[in-house]
Protein backbone atom coordinates (compact mmCIF):
# COMPACT_ATOMS: atom_id res chain seq x y z
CA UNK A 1 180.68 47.45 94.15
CA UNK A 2 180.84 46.00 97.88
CA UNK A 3 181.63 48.40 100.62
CA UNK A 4 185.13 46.43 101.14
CA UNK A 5 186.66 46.85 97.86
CA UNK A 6 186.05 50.59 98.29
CA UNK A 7 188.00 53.42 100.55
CA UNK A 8 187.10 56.50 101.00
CA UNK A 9 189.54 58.71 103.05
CA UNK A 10 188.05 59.29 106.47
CA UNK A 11 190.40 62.31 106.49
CA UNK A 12 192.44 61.36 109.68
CA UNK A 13 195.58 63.03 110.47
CA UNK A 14 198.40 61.59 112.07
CA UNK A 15 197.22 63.59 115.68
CA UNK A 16 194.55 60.80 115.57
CA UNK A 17 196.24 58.72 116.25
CA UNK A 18 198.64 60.06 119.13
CA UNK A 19 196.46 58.65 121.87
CA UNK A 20 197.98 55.57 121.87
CA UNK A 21 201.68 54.54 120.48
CA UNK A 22 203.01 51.66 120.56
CA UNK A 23 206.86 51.61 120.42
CA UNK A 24 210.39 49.64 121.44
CA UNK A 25 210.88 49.94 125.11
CA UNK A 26 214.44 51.83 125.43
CA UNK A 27 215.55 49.76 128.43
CA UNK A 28 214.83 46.57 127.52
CA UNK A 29 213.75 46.48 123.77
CA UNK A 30 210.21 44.67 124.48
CA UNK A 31 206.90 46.52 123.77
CA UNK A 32 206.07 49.82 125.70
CA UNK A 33 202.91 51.75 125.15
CA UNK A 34 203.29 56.16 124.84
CA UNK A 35 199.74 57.35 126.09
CA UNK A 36 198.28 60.50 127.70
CA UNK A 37 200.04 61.11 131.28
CA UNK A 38 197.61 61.76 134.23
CA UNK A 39 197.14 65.27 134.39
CA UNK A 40 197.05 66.16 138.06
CA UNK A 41 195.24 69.22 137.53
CA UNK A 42 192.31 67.62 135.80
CA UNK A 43 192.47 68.64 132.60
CA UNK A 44 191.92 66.30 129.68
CA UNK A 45 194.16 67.86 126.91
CA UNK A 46 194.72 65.43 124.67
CA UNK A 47 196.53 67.44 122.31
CA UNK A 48 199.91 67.64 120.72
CA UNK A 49 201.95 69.09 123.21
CA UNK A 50 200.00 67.13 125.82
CA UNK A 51 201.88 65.69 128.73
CA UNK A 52 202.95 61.97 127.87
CA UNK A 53 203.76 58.72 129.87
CA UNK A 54 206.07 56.07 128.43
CA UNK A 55 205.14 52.72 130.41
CA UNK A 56 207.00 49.23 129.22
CA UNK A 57 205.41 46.63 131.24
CA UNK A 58 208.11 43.46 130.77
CA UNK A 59 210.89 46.01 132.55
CA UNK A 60 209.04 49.09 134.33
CA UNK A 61 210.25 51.70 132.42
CA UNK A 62 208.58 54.79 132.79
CA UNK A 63 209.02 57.86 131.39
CA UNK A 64 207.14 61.37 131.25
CA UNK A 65 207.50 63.90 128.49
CA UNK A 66 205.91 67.51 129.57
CA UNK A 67 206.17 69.14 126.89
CA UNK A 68 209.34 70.86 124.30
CA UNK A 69 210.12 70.01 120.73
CA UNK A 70 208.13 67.07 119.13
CA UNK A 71 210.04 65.09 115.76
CA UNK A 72 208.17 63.71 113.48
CA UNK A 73 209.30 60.98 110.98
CA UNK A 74 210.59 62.54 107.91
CA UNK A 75 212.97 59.80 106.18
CA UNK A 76 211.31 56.59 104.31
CA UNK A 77 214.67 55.07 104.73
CA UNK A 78 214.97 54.91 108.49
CA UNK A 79 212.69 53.38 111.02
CA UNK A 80 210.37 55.70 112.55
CA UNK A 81 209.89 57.01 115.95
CA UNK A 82 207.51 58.19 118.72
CA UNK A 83 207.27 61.70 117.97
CA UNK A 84 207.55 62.55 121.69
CA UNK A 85 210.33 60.03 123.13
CA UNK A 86 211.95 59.58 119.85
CA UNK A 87 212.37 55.90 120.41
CA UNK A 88 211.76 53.07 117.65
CA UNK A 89 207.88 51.93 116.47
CA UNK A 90 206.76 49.05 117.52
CA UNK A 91 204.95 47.94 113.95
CA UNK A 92 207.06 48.73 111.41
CA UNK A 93 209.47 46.56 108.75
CA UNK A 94 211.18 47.63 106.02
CA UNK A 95 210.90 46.52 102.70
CA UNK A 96 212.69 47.53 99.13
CA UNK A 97 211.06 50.93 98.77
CA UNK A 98 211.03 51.88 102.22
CA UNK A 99 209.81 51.20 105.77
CA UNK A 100 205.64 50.31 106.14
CA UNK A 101 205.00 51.85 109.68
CA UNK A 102 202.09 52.51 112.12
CA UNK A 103 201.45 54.27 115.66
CA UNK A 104 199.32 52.09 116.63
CA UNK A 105 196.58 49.24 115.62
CA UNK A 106 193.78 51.65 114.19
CA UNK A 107 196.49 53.18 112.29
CA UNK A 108 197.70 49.66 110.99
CA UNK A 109 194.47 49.13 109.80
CA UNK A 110 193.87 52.07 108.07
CA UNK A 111 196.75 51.97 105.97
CA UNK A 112 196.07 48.34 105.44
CA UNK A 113 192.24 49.00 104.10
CA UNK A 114 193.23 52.12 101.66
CA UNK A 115 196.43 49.62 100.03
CA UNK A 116 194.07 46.57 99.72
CA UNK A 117 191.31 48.50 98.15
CA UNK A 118 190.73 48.91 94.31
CA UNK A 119 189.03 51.49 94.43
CA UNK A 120 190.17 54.23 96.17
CA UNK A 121 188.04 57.89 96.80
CA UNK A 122 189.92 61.00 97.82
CA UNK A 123 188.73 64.05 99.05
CA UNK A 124 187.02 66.23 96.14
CA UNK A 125 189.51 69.33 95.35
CA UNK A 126 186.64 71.32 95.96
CA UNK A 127 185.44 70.09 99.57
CA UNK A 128 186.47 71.94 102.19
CA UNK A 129 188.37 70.76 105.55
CA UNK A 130 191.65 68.54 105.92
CA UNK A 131 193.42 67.81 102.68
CA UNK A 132 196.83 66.24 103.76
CA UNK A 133 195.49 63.25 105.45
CA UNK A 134 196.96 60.10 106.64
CA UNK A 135 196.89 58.15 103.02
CA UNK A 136 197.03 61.58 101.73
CA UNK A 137 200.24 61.86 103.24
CA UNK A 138 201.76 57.98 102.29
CA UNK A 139 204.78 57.61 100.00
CA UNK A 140 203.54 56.72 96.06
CA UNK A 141 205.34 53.48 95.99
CA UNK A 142 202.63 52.34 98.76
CA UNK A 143 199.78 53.92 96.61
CA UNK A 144 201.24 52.12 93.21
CA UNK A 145 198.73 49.04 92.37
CA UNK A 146 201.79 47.05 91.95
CA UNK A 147 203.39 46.87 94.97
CA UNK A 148 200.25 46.03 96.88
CA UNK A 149 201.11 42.59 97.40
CA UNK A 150 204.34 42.97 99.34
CA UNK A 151 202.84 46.22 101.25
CA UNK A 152 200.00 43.75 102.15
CA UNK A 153 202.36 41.38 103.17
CA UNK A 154 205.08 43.97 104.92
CA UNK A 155 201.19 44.94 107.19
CA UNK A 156 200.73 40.91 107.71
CA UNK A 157 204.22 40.76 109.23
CA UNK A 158 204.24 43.99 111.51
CA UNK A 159 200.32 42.43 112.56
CA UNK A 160 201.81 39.61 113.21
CA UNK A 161 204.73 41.13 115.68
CA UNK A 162 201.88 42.30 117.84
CA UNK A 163 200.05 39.47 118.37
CA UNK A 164 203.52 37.75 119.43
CA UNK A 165 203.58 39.60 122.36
C-alpha cells in the first residue's frame, strides 16, 4: 500500500500546536497571528501557560496574555477559539455535524491527511506514551468513512480562506 493512503498517528497533542495560532483579529475582524511573546528575561518557555502576543497586522492590534485561566474548545456546535485570548479561529467552517477547525496550517494538515486516508493506524493499546492524541481526540462523525467527502471539502474551504489573505 503507498505511504499516502496510510496514517499512522504521530501522537501530537493539541500543545503542538500552540506555537503558532492563527485567529480573527478582535478589532478589525482580519487575520491576527497568537505566538510566543518575547520573554524579556530570556527564557524560552514555550509551554502552556507561556506568555503570549496577539499581533493583527491589517489594524495593529496587539495584545499580551501573561498568564491565568486558559479555555479550551469544548462544544462541536460553536466556533472555536484561541485558548488564550478566547477570540474566533481563523480556519474553521461549519458544516451539518459540526464545525471542522484548526490552530494553525500543520494542524490543518494533519487532520486533513488522517480523514483522507483509508487506512488509518492508531496507537497499539499496549504501547506506552500519549493515548488521547489530536485524531485521537476528533469527533466520530469526522472519523466515519462516509462523511469524508464533505470533511475534505469543509478542509478545502478553510485552506482556501488562508490563501485569500
Amino acid at each position: 500500500m503507498s505511504p499516502h493512503r496510510r496514517f499512522r498517528d504521530p501522537r501530537s497533542t493539541p500543545y503542538d500546536f500552540l506555537t503558532s495560532v492563527l485567529v480573527c483579529c478582535p478589532g478589525c475582524a482580519k487575520l491576527a497571528h497568537v505566538g510566543p511573546a518575547p520573554d524579556p528575561a530570556g527564557a524560552h518557555d514555550r509551554g502552556l501557560f507561556a506568555p503570549r502576543r496577539l499581533v493583527c497586522r491589517n489594524c495593529g492590534t496587539a495584545k499580551e496574555w501573561t498568564g491565568g485561566s486558559v479555555a479550551w474548545h469544548r462544544s462541536p456546535h460553536e466556533p472555536a477559539t484561541d485558548p488564550h485570548f478566547d477570540v474566533r479561529l481563523w480556519l474553521q467552517t461549519e458544516t451539518r455535524h459540526g464545525w471542522v477547525w484548526a490552530y494553525g496550517p500543520e494542524h490543518l494538515g494533519l487532520i486533513r491527511r488522517f480523514v483522507e486516508a483509508p487506512l488509518r493506524e492508531g496507537i497499539p493499546w499496549h504501547d506506552h506514551g500519549r493515548k488521547m492524541t489530536v485524531v485521537a481526540r476528533l469527533p466520530a462523525w469526522m472519523k466515519q468513512a462516509k462523511n469524508r467527502d464533505e470533511v475534505l471539502r469543509a478542509i478545502a474551504r478553510i485552506h482556501a480562506s488562508l490563501l485569500r489573505t
